[in-house]
N, C-alpha and C. Protein backbone atom coordinates (compact mmCIF):
# COMPACT_ATOMS: atom_id res chain seq x y z
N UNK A 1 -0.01 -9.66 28.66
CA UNK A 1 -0.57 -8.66 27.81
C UNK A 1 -0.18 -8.98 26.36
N UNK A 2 -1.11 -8.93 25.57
CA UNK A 2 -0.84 -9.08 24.15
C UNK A 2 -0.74 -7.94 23.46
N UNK A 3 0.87 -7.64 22.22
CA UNK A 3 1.06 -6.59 21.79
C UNK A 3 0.97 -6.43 20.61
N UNK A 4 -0.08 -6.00 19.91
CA UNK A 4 -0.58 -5.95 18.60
C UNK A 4 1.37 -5.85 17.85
N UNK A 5 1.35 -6.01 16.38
CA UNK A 5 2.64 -5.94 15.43
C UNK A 5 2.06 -4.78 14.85
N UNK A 6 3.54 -4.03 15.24
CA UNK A 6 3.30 -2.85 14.71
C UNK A 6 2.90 -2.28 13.05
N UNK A 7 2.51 -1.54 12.02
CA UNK A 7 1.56 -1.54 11.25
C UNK A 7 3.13 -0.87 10.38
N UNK A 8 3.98 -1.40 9.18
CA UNK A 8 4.52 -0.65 8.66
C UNK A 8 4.75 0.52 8.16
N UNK A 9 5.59 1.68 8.26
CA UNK A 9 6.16 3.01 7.88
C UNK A 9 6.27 2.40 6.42
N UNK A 10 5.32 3.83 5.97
CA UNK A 10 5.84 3.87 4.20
C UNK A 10 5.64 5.33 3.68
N UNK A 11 6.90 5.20 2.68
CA UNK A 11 7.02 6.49 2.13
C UNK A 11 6.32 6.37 0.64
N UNK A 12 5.82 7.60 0.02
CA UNK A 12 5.43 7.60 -1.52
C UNK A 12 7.18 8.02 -1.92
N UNK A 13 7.03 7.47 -3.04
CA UNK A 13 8.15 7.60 -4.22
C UNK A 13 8.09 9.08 -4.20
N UNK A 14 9.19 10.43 -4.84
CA UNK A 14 8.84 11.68 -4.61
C UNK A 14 8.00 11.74 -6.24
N UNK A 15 8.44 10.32 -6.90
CA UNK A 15 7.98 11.05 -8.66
C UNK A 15 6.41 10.93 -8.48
N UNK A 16 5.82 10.03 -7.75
CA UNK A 16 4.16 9.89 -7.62
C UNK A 16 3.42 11.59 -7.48
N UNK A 17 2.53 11.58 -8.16
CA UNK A 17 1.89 12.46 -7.76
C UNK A 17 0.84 12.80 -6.99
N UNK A 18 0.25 13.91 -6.90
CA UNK A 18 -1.03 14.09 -5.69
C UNK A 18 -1.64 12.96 -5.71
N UNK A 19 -1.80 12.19 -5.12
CA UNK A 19 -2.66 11.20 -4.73
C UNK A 19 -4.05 11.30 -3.76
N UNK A 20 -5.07 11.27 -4.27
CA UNK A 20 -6.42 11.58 -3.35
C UNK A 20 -6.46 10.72 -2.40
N UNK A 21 -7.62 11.08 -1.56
CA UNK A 21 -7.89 10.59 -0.31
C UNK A 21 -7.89 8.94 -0.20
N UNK A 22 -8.82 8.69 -1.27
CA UNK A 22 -9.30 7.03 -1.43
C UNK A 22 -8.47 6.44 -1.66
N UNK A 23 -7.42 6.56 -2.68
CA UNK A 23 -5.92 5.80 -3.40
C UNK A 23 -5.06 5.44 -1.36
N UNK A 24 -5.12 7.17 -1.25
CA UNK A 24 -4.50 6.91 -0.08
C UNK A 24 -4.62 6.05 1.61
N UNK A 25 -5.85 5.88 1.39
CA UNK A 25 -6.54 4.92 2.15
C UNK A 25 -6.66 3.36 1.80
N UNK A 26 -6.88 3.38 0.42
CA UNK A 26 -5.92 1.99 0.16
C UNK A 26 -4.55 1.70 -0.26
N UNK A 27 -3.84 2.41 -0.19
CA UNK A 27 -2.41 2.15 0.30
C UNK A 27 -2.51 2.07 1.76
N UNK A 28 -2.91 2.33 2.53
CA UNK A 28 -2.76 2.33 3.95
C UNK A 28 -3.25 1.42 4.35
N UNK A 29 -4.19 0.64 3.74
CA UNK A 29 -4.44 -1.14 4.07
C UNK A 29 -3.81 -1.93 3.70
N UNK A 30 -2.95 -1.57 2.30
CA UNK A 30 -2.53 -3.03 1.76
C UNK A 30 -0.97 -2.75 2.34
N UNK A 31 -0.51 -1.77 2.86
CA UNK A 31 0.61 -1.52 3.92
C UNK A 31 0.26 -2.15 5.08
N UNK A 32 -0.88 -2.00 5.72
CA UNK A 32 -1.32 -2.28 6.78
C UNK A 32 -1.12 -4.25 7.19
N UNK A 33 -1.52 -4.45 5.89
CA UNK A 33 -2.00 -5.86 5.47
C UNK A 33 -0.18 -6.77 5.61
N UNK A 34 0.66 -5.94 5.60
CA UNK A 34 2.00 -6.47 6.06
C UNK A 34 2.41 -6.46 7.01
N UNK A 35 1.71 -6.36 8.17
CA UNK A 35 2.26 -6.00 9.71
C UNK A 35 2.80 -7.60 9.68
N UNK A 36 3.79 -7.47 10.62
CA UNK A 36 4.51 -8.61 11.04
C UNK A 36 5.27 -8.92 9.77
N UNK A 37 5.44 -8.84 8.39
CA UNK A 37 6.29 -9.49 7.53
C UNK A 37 7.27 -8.44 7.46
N UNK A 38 7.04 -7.13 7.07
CA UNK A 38 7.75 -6.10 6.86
C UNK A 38 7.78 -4.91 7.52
N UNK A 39 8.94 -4.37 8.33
CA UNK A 39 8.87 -3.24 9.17
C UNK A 39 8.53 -1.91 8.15
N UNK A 40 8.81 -1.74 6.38
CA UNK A 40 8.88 -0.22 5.93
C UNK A 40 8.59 -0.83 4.19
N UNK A 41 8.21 0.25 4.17
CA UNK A 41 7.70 0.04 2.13
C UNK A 41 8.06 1.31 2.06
N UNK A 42 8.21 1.44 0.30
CA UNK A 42 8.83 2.27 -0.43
C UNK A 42 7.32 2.20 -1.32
N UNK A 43 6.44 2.93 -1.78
CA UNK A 43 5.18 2.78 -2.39
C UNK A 43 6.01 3.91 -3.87
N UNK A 44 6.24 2.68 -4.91
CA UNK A 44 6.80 3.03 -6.19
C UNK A 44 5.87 3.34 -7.52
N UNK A 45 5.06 2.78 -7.31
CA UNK A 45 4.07 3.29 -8.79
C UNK A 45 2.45 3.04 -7.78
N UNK A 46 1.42 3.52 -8.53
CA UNK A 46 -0.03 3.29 -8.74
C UNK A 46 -0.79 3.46 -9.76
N UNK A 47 -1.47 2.37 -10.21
CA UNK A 47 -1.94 2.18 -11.19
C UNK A 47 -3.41 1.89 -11.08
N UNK A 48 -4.35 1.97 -12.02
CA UNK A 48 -6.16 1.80 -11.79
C UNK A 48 -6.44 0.89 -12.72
N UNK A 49 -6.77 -0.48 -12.50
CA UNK A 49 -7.70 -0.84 -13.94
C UNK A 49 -9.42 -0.94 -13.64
N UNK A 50 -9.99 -1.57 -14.50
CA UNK A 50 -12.02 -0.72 -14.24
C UNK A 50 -12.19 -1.51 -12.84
N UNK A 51 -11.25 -2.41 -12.32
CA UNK A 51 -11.96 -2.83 -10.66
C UNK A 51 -10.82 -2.41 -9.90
N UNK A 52 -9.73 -2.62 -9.57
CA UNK A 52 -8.96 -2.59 -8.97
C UNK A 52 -7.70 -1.56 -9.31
N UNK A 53 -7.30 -0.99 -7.48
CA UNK A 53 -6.58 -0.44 -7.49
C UNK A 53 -4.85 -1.16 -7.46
N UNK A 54 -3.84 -0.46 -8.21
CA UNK A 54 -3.11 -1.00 -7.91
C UNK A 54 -1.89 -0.79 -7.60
N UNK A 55 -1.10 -1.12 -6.52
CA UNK A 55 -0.01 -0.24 -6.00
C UNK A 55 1.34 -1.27 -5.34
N UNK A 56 2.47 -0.92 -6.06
CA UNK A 56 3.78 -1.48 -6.45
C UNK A 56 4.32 -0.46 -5.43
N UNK A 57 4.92 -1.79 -4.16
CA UNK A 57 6.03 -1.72 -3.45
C UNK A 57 7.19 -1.87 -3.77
N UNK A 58 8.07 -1.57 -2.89
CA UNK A 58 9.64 -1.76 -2.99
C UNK A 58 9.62 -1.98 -1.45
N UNK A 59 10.02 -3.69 -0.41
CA UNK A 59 10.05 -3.82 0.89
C UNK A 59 11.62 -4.40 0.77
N UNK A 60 11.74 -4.58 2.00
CA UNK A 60 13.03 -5.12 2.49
C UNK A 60 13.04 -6.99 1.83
N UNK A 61 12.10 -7.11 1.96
CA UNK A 61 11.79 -8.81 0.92
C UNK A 61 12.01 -8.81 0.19
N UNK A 62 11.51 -7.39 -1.15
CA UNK A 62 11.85 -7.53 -2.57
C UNK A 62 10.34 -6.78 -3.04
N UNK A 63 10.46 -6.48 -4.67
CA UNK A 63 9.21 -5.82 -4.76
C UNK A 63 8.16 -6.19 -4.59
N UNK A 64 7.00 -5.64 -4.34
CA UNK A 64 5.60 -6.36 -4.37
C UNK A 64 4.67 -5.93 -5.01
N UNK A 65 3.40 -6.87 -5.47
CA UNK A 65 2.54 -5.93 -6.29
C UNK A 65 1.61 -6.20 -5.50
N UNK A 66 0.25 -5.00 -5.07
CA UNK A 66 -0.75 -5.32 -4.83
C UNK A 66 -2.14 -4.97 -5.43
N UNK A 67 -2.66 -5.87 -5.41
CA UNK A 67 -4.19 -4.98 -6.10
C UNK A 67 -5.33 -4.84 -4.61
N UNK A 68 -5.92 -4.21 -4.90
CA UNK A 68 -6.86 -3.71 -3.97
C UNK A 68 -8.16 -3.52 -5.01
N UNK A 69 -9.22 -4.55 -4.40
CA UNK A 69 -10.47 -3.85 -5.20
C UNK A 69 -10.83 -2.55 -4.94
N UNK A 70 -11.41 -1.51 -6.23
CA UNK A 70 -12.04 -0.63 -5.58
C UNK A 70 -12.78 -0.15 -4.58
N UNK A 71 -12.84 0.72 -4.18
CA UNK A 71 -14.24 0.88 -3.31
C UNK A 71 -15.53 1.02 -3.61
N UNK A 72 -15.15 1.76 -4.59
CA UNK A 72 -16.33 2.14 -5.31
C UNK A 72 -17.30 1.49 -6.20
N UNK A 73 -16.26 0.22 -6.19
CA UNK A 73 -17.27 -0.93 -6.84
C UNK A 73 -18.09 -2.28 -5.49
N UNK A 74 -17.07 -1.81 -4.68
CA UNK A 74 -17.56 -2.34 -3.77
C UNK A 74 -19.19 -2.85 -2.98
């Protein structure tokens, strides 16, 4: 039987604020997008520029940055 790697636990920072649905759905891929490297993220800032979303970890590796294209440009 083959056992998928489990999909990392992550917390928002408490200083982040309300974060909408979409932000939150791409954090949940580019978390997702670490299965097997990292068991947990610390999701420390988010930031927008006109294409991409962008959202700064804190993992057990060290920090990370990720961008995520929008969706909406998608």
């Amino acid at each position: 039987m083959i056992i998928p790697t489990p999909v990392p636990v992550y917390t928002l920072c408490p200083t982040l604020e309300d974060v909408d649905r979409d932000t939150m759905l791409a954090i949940e891929r580019c978390v997702a997008s670490l299965a097997g490297y990292v068991d947990s993220a610390l999701v420390t800032s988010l930031g927008w520029t006109d294409r991409h979303v962008v959202i700064e970890l804190e993992t057990p590796l060290g920090p990370m940055l990720m961008l995520e294209l929008n969706p909406a440009l998608a």
